[in-house]
Protein backbone atom coordinates (compact mmCIF):
# COMPACT_ATOMS: atom_id res chain seq x y z
CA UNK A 1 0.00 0.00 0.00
CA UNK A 2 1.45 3.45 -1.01
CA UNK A 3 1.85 6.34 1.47
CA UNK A 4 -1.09 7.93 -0.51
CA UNK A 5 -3.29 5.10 -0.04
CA UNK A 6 -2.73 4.91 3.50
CA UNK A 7 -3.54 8.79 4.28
CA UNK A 8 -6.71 8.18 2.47
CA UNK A 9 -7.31 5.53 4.45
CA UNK A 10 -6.86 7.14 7.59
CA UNK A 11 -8.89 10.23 6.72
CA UNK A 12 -11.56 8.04 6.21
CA UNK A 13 -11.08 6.34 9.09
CA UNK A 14 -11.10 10.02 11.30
CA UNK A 15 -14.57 10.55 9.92
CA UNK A 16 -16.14 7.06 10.10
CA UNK A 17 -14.89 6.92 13.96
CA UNK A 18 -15.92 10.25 14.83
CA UNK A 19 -12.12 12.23 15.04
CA UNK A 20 -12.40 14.61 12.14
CA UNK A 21 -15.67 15.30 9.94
CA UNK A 22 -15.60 18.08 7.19
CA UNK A 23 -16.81 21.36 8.54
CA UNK A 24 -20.99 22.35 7.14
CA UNK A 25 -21.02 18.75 5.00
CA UNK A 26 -24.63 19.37 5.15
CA UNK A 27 -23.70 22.52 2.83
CA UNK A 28 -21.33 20.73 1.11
CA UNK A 29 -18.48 21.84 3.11
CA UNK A 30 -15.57 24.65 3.46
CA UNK A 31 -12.67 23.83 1.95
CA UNK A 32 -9.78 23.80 4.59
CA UNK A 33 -11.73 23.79 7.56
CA UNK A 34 -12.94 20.59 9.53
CA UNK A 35 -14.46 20.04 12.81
CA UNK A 36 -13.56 17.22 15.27
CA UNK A 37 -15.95 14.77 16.63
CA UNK A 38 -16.76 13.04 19.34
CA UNK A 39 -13.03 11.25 19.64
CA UNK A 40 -11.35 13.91 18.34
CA UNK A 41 -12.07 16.54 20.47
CA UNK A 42 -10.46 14.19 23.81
CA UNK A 43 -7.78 13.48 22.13
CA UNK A 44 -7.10 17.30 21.29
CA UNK A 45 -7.72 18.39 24.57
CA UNK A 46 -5.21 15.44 26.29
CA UNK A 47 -2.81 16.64 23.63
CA UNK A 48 -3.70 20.28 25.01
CA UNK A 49 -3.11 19.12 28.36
CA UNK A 50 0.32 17.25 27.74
CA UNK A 51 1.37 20.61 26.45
CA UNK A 52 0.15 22.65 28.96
CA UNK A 53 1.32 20.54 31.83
CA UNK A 54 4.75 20.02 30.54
CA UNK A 55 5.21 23.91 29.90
CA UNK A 56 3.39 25.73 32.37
CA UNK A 57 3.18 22.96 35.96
CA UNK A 58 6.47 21.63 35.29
CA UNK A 59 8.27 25.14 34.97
CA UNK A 60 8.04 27.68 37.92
CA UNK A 61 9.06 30.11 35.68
CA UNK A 62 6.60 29.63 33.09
CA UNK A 63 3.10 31.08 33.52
CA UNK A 64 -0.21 30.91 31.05
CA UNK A 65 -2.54 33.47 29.87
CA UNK A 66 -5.50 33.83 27.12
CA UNK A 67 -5.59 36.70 24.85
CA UNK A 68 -8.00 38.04 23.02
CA UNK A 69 -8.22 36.87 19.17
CA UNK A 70 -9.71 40.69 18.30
CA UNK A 71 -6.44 43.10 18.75
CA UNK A 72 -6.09 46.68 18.03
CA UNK A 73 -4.92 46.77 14.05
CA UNK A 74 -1.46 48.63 15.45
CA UNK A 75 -0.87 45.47 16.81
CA UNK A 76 -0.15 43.83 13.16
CA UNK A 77 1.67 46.79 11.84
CA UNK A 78 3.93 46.77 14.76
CA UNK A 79 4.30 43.20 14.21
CA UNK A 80 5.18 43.58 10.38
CA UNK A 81 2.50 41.10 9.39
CA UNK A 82 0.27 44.06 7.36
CA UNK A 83 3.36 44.69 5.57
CA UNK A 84 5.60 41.40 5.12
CA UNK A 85 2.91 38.32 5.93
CA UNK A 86 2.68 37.12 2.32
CA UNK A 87 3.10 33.87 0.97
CA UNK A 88 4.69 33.48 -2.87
CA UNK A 89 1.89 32.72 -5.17
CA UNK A 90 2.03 30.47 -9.02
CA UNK A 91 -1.15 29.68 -10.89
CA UNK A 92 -1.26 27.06 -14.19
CA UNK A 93 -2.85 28.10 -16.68
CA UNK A 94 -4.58 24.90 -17.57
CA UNK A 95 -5.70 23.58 -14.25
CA UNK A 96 -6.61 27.12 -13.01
CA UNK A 97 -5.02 25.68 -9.75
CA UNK A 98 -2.59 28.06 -7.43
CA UNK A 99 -0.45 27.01 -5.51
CA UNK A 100 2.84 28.33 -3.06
CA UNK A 101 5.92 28.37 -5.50
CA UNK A 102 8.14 27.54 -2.22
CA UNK A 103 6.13 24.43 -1.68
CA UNK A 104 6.45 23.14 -5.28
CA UNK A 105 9.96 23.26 -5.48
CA UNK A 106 10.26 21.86 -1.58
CA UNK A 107 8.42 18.89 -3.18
CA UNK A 108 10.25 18.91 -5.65
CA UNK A 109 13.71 18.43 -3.84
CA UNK A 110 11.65 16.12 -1.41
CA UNK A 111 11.58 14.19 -4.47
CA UNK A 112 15.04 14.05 -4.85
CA UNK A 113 15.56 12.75 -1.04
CA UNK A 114 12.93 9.98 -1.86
CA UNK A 115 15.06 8.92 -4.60
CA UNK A 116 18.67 9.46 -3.00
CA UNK A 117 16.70 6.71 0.09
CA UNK A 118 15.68 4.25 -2.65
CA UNK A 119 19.13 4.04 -3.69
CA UNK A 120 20.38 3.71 0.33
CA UNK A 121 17.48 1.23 0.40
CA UNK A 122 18.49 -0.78 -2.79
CA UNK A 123 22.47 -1.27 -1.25
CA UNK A 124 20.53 -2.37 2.08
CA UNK A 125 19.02 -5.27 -0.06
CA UNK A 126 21.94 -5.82 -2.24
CA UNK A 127 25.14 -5.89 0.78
CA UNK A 128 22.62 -6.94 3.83
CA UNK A 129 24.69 -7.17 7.10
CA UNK A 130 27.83 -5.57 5.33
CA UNK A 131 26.35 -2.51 4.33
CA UNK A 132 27.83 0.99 5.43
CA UNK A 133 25.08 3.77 4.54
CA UNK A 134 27.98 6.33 5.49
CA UNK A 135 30.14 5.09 2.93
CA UNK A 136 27.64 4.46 0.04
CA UNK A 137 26.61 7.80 0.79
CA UNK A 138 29.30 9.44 -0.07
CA UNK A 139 30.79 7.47 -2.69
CA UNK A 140 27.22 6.23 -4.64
CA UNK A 141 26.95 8.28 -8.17
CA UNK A 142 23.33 8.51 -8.35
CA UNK A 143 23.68 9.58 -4.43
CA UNK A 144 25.91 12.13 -5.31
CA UNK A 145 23.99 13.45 -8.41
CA UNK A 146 20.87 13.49 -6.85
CA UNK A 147 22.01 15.28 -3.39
CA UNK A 148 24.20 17.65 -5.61
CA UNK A 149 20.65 18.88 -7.46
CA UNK A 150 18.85 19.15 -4.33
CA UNK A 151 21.74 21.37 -2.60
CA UNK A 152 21.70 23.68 -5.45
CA UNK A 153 18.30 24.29 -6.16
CA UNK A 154 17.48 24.56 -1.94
CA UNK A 155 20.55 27.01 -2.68
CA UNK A 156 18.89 29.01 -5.22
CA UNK A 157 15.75 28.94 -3.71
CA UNK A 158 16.93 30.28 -0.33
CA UNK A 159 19.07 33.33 -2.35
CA UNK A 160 15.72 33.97 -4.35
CA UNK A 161 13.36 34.31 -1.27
CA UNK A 162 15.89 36.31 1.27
CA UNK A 163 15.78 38.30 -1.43
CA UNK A 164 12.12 38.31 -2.47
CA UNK A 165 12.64 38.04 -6.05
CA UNK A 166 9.92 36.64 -7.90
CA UNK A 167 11.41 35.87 -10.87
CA UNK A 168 13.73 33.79 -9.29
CA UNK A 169 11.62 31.49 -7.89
CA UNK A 170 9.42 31.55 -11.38
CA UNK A 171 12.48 30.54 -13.11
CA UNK A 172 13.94 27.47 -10.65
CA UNK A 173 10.19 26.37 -11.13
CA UNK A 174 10.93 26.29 -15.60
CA UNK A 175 14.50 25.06 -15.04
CA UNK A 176 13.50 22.13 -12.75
CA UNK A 177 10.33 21.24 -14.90
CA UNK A 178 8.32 21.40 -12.36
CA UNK A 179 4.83 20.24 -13.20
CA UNK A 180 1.14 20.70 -12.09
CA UNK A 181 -0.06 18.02 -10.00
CA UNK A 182 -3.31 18.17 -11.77
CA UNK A 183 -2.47 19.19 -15.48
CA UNK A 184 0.51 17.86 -15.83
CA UNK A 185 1.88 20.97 -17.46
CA UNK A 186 4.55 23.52 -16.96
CA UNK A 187 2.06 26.20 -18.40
CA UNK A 188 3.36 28.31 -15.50
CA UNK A 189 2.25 32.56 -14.94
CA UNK A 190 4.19 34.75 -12.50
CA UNK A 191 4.75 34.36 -8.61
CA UNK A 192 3.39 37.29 -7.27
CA UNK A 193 3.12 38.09 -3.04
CA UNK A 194 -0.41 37.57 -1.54
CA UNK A 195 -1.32 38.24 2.29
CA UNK A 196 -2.80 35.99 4.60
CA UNK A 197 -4.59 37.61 6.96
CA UNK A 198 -8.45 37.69 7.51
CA UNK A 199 -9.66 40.95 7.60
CA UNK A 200 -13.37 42.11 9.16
CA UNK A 201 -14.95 45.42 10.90
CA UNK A 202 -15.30 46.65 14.56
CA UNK A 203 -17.23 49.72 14.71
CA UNK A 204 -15.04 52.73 15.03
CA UNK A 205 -11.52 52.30 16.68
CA UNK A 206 -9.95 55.33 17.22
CA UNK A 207 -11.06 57.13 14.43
CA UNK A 208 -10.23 54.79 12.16
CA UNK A 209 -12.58 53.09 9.40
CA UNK A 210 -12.84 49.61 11.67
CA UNK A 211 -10.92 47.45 9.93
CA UNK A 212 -9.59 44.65 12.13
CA UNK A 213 -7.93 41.22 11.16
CA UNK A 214 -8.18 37.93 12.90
CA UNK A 215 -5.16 37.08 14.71
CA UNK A 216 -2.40 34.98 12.51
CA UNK A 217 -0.41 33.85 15.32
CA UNK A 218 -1.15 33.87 19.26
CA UNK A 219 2.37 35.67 19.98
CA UNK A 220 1.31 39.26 19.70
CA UNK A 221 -0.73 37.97 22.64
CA UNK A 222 1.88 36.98 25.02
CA UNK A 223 3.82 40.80 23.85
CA UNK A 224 1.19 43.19 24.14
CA UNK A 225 0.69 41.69 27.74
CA UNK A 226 4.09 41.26 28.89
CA UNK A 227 3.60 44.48 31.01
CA UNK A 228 1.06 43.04 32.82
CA UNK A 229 1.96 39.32 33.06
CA UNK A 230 5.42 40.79 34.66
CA UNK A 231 3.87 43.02 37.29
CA UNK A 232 1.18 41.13 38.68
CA UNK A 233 3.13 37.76 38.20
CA UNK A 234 6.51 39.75 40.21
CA UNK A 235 8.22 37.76 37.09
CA UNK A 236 12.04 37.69 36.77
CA UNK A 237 14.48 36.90 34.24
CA UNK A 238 14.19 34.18 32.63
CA UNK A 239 10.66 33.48 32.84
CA UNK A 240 8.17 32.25 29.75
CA UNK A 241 4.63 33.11 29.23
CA UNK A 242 2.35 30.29 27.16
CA UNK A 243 -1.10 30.64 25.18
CA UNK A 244 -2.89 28.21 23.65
CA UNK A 245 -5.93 29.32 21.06
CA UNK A 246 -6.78 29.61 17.51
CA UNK A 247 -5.44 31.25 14.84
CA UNK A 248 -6.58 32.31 11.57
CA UNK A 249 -4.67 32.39 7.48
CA UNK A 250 -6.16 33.03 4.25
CA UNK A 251 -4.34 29.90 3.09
CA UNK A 252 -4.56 29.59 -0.70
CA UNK A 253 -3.10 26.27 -1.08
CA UNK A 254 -4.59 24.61 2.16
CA UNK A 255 -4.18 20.94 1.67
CA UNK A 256 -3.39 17.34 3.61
CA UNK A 257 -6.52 17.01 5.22
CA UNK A 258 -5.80 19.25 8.53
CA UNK A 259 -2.02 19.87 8.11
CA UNK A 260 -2.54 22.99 6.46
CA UNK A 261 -5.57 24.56 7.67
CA UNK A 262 -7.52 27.94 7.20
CA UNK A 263 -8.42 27.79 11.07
CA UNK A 264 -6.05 26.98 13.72
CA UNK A 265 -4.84 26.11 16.58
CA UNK A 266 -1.70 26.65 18.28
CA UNK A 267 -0.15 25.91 21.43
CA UNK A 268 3.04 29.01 22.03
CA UNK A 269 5.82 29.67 24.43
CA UNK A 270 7.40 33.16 24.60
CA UNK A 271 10.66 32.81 26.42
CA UNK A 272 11.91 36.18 27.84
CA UNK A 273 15.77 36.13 28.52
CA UNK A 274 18.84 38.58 28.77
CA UNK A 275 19.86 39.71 25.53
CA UNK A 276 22.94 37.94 25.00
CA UNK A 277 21.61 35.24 26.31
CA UNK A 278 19.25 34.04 23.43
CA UNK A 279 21.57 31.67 21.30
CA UNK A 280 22.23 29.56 24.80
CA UNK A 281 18.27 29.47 25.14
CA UNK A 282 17.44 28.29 21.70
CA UNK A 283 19.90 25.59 22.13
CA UNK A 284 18.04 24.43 25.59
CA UNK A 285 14.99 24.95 23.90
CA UNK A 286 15.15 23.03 21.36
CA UNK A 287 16.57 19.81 22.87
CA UNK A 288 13.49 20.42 25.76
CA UNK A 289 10.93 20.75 22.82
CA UNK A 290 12.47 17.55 20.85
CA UNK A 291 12.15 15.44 23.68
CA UNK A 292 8.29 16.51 24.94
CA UNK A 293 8.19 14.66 21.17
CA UNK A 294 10.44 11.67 21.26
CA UNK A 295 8.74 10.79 25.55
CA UNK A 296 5.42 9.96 23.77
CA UNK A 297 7.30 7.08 22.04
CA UNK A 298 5.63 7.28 18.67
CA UNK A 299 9.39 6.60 17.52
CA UNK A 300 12.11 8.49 17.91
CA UNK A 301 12.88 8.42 14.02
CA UNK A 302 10.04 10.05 13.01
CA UNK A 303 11.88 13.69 14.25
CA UNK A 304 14.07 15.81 12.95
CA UNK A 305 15.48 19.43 13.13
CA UNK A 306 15.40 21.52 10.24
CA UNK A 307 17.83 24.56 10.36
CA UNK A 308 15.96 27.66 8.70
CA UNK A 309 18.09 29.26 5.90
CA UNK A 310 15.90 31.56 5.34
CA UNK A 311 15.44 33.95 8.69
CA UNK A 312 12.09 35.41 9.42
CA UNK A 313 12.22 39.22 9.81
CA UNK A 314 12.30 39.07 13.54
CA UNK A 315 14.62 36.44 14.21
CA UNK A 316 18.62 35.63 14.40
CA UNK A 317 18.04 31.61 14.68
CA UNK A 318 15.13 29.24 13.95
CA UNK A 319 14.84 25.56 13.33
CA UNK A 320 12.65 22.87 12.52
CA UNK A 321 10.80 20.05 14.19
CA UNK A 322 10.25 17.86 11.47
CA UNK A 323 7.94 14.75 11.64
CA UNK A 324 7.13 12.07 9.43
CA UNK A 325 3.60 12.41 8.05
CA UNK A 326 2.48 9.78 5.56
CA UNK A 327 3.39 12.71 3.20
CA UNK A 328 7.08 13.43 3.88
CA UNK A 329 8.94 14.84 6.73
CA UNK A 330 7.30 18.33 7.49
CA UNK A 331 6.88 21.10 10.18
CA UNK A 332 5.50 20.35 13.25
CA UNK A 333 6.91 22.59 15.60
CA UNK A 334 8.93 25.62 15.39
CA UNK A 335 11.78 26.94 17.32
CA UNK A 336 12.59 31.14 17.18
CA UNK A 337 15.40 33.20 18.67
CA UNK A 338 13.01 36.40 18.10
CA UNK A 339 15.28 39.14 19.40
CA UNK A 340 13.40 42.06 21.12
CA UNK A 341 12.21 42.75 17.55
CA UNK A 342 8.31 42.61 19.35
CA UNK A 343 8.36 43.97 22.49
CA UNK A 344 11.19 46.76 20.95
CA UNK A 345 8.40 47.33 17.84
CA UNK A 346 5.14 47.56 20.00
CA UNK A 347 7.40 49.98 22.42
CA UNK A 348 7.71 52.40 19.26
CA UNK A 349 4.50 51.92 17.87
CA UNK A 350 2.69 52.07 20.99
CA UNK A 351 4.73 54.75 23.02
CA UNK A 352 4.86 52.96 26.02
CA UNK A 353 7.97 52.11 27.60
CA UNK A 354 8.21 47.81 27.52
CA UNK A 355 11.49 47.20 29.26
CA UNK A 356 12.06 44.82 31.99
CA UNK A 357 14.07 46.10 35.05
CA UNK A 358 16.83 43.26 36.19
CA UNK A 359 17.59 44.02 39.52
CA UNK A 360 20.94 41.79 39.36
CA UNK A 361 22.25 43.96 36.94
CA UNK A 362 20.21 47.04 37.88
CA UNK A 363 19.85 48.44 34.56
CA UNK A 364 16.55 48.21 31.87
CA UNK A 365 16.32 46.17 29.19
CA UNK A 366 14.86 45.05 26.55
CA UNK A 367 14.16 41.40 26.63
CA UNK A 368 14.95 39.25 23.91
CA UNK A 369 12.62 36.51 23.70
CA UNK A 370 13.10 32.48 22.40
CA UNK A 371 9.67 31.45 20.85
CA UNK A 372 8.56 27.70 20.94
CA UNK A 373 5.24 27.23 19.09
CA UNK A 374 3.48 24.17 18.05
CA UNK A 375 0.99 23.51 15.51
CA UNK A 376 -2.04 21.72 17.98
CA UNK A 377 -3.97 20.07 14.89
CA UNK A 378 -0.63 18.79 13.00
CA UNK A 379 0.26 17.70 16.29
CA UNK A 380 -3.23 15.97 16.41
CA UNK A 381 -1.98 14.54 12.39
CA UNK A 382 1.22 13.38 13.75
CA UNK A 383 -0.54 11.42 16.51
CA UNK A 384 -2.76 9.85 14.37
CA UNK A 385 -0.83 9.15 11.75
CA UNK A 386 1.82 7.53 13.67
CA UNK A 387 -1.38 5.72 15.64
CA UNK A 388 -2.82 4.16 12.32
CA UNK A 389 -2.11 0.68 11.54
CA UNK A 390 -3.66 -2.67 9.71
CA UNK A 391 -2.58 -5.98 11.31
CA UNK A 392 -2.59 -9.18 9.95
CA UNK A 393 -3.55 -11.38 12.86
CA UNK A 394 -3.32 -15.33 13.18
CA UNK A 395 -6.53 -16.12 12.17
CA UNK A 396 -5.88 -14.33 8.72
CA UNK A 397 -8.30 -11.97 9.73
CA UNK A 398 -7.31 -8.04 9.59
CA UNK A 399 -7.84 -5.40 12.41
CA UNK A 400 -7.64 -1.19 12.38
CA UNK A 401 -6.01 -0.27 15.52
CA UNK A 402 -4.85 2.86 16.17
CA UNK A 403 -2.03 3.00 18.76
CA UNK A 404 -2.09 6.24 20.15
CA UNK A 405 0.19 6.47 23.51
CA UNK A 406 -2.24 5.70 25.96
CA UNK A 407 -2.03 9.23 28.20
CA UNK A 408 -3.77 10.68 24.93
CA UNK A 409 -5.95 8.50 23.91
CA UNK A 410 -9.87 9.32 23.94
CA UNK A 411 -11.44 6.89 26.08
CA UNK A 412 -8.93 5.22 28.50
CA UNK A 413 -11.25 2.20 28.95
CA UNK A 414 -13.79 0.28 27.82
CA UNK A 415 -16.23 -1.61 30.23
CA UNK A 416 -18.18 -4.80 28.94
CA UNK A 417 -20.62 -6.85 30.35
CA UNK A 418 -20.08 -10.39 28.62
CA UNK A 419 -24.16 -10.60 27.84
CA UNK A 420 -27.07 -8.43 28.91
CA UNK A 421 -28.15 -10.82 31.55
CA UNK A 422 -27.97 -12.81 34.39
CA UNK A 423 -26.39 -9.57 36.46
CA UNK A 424 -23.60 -8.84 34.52
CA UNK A 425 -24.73 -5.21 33.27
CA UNK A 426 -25.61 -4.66 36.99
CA UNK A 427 -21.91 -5.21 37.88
CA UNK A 428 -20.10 -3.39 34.83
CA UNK A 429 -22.15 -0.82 35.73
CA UNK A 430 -20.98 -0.35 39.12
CA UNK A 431 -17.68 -0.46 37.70
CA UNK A 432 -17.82 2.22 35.25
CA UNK A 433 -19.73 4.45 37.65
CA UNK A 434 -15.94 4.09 39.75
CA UNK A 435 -13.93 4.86 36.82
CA UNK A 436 -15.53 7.64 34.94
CA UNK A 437 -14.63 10.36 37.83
CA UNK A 438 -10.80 9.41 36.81
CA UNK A 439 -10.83 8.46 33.60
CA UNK A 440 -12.76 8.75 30.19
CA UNK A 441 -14.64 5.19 29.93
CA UNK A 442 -17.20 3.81 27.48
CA UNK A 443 -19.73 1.51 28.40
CA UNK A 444 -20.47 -0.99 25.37
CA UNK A 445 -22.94 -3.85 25.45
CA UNK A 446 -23.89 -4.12 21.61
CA UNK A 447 -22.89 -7.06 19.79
CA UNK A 448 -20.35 -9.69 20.44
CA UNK A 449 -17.71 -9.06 22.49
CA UNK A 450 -14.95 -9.86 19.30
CA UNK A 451 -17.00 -6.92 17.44
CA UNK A 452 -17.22 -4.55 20.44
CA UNK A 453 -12.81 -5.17 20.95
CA UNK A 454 -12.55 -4.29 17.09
CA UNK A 455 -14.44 -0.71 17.89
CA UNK A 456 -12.35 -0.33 20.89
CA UNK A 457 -9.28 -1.06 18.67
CA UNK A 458 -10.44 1.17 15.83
CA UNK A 459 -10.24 3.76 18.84
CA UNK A 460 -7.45 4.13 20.53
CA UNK A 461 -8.80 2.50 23.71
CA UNK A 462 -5.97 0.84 25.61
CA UNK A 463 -8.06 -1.25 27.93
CA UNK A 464 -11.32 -3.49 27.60
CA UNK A 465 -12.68 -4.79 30.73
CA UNK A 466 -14.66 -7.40 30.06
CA UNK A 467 -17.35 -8.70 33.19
CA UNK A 468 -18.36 -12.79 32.84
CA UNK A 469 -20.41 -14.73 34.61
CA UNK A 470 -17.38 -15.99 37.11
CA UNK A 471 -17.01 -12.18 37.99
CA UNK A 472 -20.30 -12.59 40.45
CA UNK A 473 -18.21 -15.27 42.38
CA UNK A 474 -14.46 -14.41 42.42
CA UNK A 475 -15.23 -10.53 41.81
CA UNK A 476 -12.54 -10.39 39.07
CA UNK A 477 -12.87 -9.21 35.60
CA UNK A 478 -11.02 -9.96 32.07
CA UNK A 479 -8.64 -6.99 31.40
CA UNK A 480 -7.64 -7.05 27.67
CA UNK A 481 -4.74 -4.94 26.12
CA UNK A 482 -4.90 -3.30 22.73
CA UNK A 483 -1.62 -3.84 21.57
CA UNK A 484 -0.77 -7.07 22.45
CA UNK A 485 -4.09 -8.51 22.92
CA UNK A 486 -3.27 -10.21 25.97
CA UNK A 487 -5.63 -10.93 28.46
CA UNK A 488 -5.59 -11.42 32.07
CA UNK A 489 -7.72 -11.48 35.02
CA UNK A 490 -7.51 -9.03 37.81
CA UNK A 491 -9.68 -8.36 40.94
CA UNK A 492 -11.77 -5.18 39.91
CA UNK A 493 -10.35 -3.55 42.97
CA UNK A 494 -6.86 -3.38 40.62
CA UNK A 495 -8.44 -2.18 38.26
CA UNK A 496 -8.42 1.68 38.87
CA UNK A 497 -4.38 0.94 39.76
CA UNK A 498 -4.09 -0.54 36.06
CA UNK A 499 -5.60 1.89 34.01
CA UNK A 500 -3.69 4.66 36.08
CA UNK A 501 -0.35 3.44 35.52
CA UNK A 502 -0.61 3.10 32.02
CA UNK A 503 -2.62 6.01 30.67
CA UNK A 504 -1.75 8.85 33.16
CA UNK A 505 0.32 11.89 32.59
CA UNK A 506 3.03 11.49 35.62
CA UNK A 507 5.08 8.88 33.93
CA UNK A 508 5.31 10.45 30.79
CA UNK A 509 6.21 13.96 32.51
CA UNK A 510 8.85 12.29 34.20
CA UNK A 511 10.81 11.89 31.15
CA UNK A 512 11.14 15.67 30.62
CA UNK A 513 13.87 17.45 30.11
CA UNK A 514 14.41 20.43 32.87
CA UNK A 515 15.34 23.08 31.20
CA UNK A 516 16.11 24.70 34.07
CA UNK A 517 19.14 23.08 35.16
């Protein structure tokens, strides 16, 4: 089954389960924006809570807020997203499609990786146990040819957008023969900028004619507020300030199901430090960041940084982390030395004074800031995606399971009464009216109890209790793992204990990196 295949699969598998549905399908749809069902919306909000527990409990120095999504328009001048949030824009001609010239030719040298991995893949087959991937990948022609393309055209492409020529990036498009997905042709007309942000009306502000925009980004947020966050807080330096909430771009080319969407969510960490002090930061930052990833243990080589070469306005480093989706390695999370280019712009835009007074050094700064923000619905994608799998069990039958780490999953655990008789629902009963205060259970008594694991499976749902007739006697039930399928029976006082150990949050905090020390 090809990648493709299987991410069709699994969106299919988001709606028919109740993770994802398509936002107004009555209507039709939206294109780009999706709404999350029953099972979605827990495991978002465990995600949410991994997050927010990690960042904001775990750090003393790290405190939460909730901003507004309406902000006074000054706020996105001051920013430089009126100005500079564009996005380079190609349409063909014959598909009347549009699309980001920057992505195209990113898939394009993606394609050139994919190839350059066949070949590594191809000398696994060929020299088995006596294979050195170092070697081949230095001395291999095709290797070499292929990774000597990509490095030039990422080359070109990075002169061509630090330097916002068009043209540029119209011609490594013609020179690479770079097609339409949909037309197949190279019937290309010229990149030109486009901005992404939503725009609406608020009455009068100020005079002005009430023109307002939807928030791109949750950081302007955490800045405007820094004032206030660091006087009633008494904060001192270092100290971090997160937000979670949504976030709104006039994508053009929105695409891969909720990867790229038109509404957002995002979970941000603005990291206020000495300045001076920033590059050390980042570095702690994003070693802390990669391994909130790798403790979830959807397998740790799925990550990857990705060193920007191309700096945003505001920033002096920024990197990558990359997962692998079903459609190539791609952003999940993003790590930004900012500089004090925010607080310094809404100081001169605003004409208050933002400066932070460090009573070690007793003198007024400035803060620069290190920015950690994470995409919550690609997050959701990378969960999922990783979760998804079709097993071939001994029977030769097939089951869906999706293996999400148990501390997200939606429903921790499933209770079922073996038949609807004989005082069996009486008892599961009594046992999911103990759980549900701790945990998110299901009670399921529909169908036979094969059919009712396969839903459970199809899920997420680590545990399935399952009540018999022999529970009335010896008071112990059938506890039933998803992954391995194992069974084994456990007093139902254990049971609480069980479910605990395996789906709470504690053990998986644990592994944290302190980025403190």
């Amino acid at each position: 089954m090809t990648q493709e295949e299987t991410f069709k699969q699994l969106t299919a598998h988001a709606k028919e389960y109740g993770f994802i549905f398509p936002s107004s399908e009555i209507y039709d749809g939206l294109s780009a924006v999706y709404d999350y069902g029953q099972m979605g919306v827990e495991l978002k909000n465990n995600i949410k809570k991994y997050w927010w527990d990690a960042m904001v409990r775990l750090n003393e120095n790290i405190v939460g807020i909730d901003s507004a999504i309406f902000m006074h328009p000054k706020v996105w001048q001051a920013s430089g997203h009126v100005g500079a949030f564009n996005d380079p824009l190609i349409d063909n001609k014959d598909s009347k499609k549009r699309y980001r010239a920057d992505v195209l030719i990113e898939d394009h040298i993606a394609r050139l990786e994919e190839k350059i991995q066949k070949e590594v893949e191809k000398g696994r087959r060929k020299f088995g146990d006596a294979f050195d991937e170092r070697q081949f990948l230095s001395t291999n022609p095709n290797v070499l040819r292929n990774r000597q393309k990509a490095d030039e055209i990422r080359a070109r492409m990075t002169e061509a957008l630090n330097a916002n020529d068009l043209e540029a990036l119209r011609n490594i498009i013609i020179d690479c023969g770079i097609v339409c997905p949909v037309s197949g042709s190279r019937n290309w007309t010229e990149v030109r900028q486009f901005n992404l942000m939503f725009s609406t009306q608020l009455g009068n502000i100020s005079g002005q004619d009430g023109i307002i925009y939807l928030r791109p980004e949750t950081a302007q947020g955490i800045f405007v507020n820094f004032l206030n966050v660091c006087k009633t807080g008494r904060m001192k330096i270092p100290f971090g300030i997160a937000q979670t909430g949504k976030a709104f771009r006039n994508e053009i080319v929105a695409r891969q199901f909720i990867f790229r969407m038109r509404e957002f969510e995002q979970m941000e960490m603005q990291f206020f430090v000495r300045p001076g002090d920033e590059l050390e930061w980042f570095s702690k930052w994003k070693e802390a960041r990669l391994q909130w990833h790798k403790a979830l243990g959807l397998g740790d080589g799925k990550y990857r940084f990705h060193d920007h070469e191309k700096l945003a306005h505001y920033a002096n480093a920024a990197t990558d982390i990359e997962f692998e989706f079903p459609f190539g390695f791609k952003e999940l999370e993003g790590i930004h030395s900012r500089t004090d280019f925010d607080l310094g712009n809404h100081q001169k835009f605003s004409g208050r004074k933002i400066q932070y007074f460090d009573p070690e050094t007793n003198e007024s700064y400035t803060p620069y800031v290190v920015e950690t923000s994470i995409g919550l619905d690609r997050m959701f994608l990378a969960v999922l995606s990783a979760a998804y799998c079709e097993e071939k069990l001994e029977n030769g039958e097939t089951r869906t399971v999706l293996r999400i780490p148990p501390v997200l999953s939606p429903v921790k655990a499933a209770v079922l009464p073996l038949v609807k008789k004989d005082g069996l629902p009486e008892v599961a009963r009594e046992i999911m009216d103990t759980l549900k205060y701790d945990f998110n259970c299901q009670y399921d008594d529909k169908d036979s109890i094969g059919k009712r694991y396969r839903r459970q499976d199809a899920i997420g749902t680590p545990y399935c209790i399952t009540i018999d007739h022999d529970t009335l006697a010896d008071r112990c039930v059938t506890v039933r793992d998803r992954d391995t399928m194992a069974q084994e029976r456990v007093p139902v006082s254990a049971i609480r204990g069980i479910i605990e150990e395996k789906t709470g949050y504690r053990p998986v905090l644990e592994k944290l990196y302190d980025i403190n020390k």
